[in-house]
Each structure stands twice: as C-alpha cells, then as structure tokens.
C-alpha atoms as a PDB file:
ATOM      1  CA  UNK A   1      -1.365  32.546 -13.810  1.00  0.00           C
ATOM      2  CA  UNK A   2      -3.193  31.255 -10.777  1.00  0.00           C
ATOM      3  CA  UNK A   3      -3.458  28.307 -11.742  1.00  0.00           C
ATOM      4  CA  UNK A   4      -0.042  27.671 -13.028  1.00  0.00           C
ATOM      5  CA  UNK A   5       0.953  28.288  -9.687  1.00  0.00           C
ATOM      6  CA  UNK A   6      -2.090  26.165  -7.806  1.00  0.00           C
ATOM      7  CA  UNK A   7      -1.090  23.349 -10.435  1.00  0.00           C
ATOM      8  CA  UNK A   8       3.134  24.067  -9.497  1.00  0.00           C
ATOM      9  CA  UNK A   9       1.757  23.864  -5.877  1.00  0.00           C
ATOM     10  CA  UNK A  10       0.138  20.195  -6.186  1.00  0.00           C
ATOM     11  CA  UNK A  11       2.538  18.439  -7.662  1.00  0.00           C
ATOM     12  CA  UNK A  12       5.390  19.602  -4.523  1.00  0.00           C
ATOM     13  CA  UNK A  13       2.184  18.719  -2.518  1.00  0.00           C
ATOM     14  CA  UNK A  14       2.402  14.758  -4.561  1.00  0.00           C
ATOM     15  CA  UNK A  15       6.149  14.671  -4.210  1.00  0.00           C
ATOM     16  CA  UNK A  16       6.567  15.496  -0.748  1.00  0.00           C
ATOM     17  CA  UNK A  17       4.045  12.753  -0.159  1.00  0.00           C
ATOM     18  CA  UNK A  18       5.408  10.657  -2.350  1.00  0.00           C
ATOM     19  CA  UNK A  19       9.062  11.198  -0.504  1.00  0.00           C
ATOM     20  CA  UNK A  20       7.148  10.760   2.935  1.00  0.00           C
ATOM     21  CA  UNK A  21       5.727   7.443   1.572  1.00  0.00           C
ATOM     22  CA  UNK A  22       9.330   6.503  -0.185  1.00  0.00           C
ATOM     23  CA  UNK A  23      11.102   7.821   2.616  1.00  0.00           C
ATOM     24  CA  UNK A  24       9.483   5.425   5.343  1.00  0.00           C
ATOM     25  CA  UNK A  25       9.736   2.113   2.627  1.00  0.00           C
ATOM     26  CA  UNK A  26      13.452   2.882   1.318  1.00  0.00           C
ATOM     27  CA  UNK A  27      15.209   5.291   3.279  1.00  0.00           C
ATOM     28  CA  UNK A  28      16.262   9.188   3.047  1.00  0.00           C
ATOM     29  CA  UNK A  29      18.422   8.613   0.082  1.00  0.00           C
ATOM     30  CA  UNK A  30      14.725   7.287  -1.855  1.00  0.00           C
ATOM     31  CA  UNK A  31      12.953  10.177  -0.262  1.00  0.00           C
ATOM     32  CA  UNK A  32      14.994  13.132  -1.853  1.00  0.00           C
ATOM     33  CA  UNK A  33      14.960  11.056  -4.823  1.00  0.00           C
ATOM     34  CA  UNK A  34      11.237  10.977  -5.070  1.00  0.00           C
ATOM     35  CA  UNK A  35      11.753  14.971  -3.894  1.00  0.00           C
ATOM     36  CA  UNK A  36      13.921  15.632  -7.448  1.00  0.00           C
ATOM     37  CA  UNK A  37      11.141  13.530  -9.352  1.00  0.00           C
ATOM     38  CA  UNK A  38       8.597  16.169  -8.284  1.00  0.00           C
ATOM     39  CA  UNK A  39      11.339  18.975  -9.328  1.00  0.00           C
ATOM     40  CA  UNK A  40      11.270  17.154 -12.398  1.00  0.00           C
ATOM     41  CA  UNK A  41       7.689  17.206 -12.737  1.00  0.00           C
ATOM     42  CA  UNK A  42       7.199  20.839 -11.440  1.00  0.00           C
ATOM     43  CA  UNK A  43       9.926  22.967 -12.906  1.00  0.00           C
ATOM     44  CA  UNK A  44       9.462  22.486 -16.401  1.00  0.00           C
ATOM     45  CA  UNK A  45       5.841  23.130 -16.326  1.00  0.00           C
ATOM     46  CA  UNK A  46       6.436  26.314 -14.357  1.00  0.00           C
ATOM     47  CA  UNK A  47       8.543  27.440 -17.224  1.00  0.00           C
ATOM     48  CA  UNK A  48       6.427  27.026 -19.849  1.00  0.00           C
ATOM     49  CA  UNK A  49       3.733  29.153 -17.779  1.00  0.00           C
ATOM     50  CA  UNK A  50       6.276  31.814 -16.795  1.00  0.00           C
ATOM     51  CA  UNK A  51       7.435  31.756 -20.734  1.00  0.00           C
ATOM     52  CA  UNK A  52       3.634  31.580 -22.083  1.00  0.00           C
ATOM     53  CA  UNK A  53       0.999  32.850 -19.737  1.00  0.00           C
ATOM     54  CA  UNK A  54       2.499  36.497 -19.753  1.00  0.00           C
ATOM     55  CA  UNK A  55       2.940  37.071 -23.491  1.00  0.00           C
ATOM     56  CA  UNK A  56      -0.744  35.964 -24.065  1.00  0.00           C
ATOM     57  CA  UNK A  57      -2.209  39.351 -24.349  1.00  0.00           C
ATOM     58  CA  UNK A  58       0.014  39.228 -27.676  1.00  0.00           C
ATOM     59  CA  UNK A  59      -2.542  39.559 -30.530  1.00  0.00           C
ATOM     60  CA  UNK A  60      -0.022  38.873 -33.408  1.00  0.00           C
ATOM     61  CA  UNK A  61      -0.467  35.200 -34.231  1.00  0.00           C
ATOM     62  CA  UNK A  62       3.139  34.643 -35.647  1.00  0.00           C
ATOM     63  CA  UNK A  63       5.149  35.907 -31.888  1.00  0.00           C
ATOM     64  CA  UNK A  64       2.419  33.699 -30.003  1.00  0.00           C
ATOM     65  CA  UNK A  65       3.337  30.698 -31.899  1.00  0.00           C
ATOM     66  CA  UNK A  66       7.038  31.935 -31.727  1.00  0.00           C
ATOM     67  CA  UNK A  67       6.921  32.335 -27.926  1.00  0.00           C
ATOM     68  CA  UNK A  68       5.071  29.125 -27.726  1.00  0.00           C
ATOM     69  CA  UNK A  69       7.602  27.274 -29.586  1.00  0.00           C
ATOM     70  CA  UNK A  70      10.333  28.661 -27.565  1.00  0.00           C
ATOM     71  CA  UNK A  71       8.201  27.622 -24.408  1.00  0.00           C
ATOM     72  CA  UNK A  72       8.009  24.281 -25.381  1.00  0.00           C
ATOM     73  CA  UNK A  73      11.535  23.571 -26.626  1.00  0.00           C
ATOM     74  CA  UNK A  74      12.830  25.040 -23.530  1.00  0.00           C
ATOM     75  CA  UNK A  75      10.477  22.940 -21.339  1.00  0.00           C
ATOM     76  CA  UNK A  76      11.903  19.819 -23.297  1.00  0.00           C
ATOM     77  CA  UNK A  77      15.534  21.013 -23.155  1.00  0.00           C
ATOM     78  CA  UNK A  78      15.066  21.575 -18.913  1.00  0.00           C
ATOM     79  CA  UNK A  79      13.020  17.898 -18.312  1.00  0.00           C
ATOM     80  CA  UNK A  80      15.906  15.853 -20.677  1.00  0.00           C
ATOM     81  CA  UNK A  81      18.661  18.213 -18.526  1.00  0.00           C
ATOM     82  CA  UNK A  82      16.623  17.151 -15.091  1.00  0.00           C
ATOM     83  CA  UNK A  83      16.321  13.747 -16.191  1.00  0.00           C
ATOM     84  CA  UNK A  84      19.679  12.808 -17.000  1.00  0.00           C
ATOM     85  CA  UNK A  85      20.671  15.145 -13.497  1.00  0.00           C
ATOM     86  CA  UNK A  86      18.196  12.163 -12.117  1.00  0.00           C
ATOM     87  CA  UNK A  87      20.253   9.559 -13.818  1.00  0.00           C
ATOM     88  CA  UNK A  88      23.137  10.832 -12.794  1.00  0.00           C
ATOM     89  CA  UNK A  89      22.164  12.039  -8.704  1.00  0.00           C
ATOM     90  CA  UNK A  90      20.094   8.781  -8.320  1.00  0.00           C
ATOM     91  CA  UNK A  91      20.906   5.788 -10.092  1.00  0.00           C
ATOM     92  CA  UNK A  92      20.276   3.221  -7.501  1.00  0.00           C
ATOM     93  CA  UNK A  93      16.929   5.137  -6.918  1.00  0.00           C
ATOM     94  CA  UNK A  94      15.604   5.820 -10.670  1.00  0.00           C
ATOM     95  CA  UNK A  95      12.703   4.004 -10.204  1.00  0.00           C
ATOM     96  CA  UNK A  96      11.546   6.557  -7.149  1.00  0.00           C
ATOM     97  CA  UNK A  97      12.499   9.566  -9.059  1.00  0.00           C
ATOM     98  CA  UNK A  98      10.047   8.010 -12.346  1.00  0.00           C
ATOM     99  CA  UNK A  99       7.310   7.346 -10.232  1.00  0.00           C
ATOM    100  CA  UNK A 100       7.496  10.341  -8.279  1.00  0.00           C
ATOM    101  CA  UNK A 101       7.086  12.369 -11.701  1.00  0.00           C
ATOM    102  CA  UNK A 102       4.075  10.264 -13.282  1.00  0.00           C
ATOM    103  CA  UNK A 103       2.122  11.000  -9.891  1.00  0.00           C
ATOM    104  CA  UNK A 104       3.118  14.625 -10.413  1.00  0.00           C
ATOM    105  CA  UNK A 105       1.882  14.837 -14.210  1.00  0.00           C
ATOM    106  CA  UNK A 106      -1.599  13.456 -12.736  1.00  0.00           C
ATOM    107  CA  UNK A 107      -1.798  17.551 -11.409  1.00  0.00           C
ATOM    108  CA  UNK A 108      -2.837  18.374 -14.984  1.00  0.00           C
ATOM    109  CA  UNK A 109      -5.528  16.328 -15.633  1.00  0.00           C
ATOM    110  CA  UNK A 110      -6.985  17.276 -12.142  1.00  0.00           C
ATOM    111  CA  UNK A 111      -6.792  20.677 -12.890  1.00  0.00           C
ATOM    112  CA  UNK A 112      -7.989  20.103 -16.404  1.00  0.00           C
ATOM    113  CA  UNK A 113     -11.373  18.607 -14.651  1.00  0.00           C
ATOM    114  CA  UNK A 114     -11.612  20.939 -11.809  1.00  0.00           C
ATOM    115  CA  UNK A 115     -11.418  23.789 -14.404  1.00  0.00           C
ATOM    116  CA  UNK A 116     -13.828  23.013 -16.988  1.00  0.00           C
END
C-alpha cells in the first residue's frame, strides 16, 4: 500500500509542476487545468489500489479476479467520468489537462524501475 500512495504522491508532485510550468506560459485558468489533469491521472489509480491492494490476502482465485474486475471497471468508469468533467470544466484548455495526465502516467513506469 506504500507504494500506491508514494506513486498517488508523484504524480500531484508532476501536476503541480506541471500547473506551475502551465500556469506561468498560459495563465491560472491553464494551471488548474493542468491541476484536474493530475486528478485525472491520480484518482483513478488510487482506486484501483484502495479496491485491490486490501483484498489481496484473499486466497480464493475466483473473488480476486472478481474484485479485480470490479477494480478495473470502476477505474475506467471514474477516468471516462473525469475526462468528460475535463471536457466539460476546460475546453479552451484540453490540451493542458491531456498533457498534464501523460506526465502523470510516467509515475508508473518510474516506480515499476525503482521497484524491481
């Protein structure tokens, strides 16, 4: 669970850098823009962790897969919801919010590396 949270910790780190740097080019409105696009990033992964990482002591194979499942769909359900919140919120700043959330994914594969 550690490092669900170090990884949920990281990418805010990336956004709110990415909202400083947006923030000086584009203006406030581009900063909390690129702010959401971490949210967007951060929040769904967090879920999946919160949904997964505790039922993992499960040895039945069929309620892992089951809870997994559920994880995931639910991940998907709250990044399409977040995204089309981003749509709506940001229009004229889409292209902050998308950038924002591609330097936020980057979190996994660091962790992925620093890891193993």
């Amino acid at each position: 669970m550690r490092l669900a949270w170090a990884v949920f910790a990281a990418q805010i780190g990336i956004g709110l850098i990415m909202a400083a740097v947006f923030g000086v080019m584009n203006g406030s409105d581009a900063a909390i823009a690129a702010l959401f696009g971490a949210l967007v990033a951060a929040l769904p992964g967090l879920w999946m962790a919160l949904w997964l990482l505790p039922r993992r002591r499960q040895v039945d194979a069929s309620k892992m897969a089951r809870a997994f499942y559920m994880g995931e769909f639910g991940k998907l359900g709250l990044t399409a919801g977040l995204f089309l919140g981003a749509a709506l919120l940001f229009g004229q700043h889409f292209l902050e919010v998308l950038v924002t959330y591609v330097a936020c994914l980057v979190c996994y594969w660091l962790a992925l590396i620093l890891t193993r």
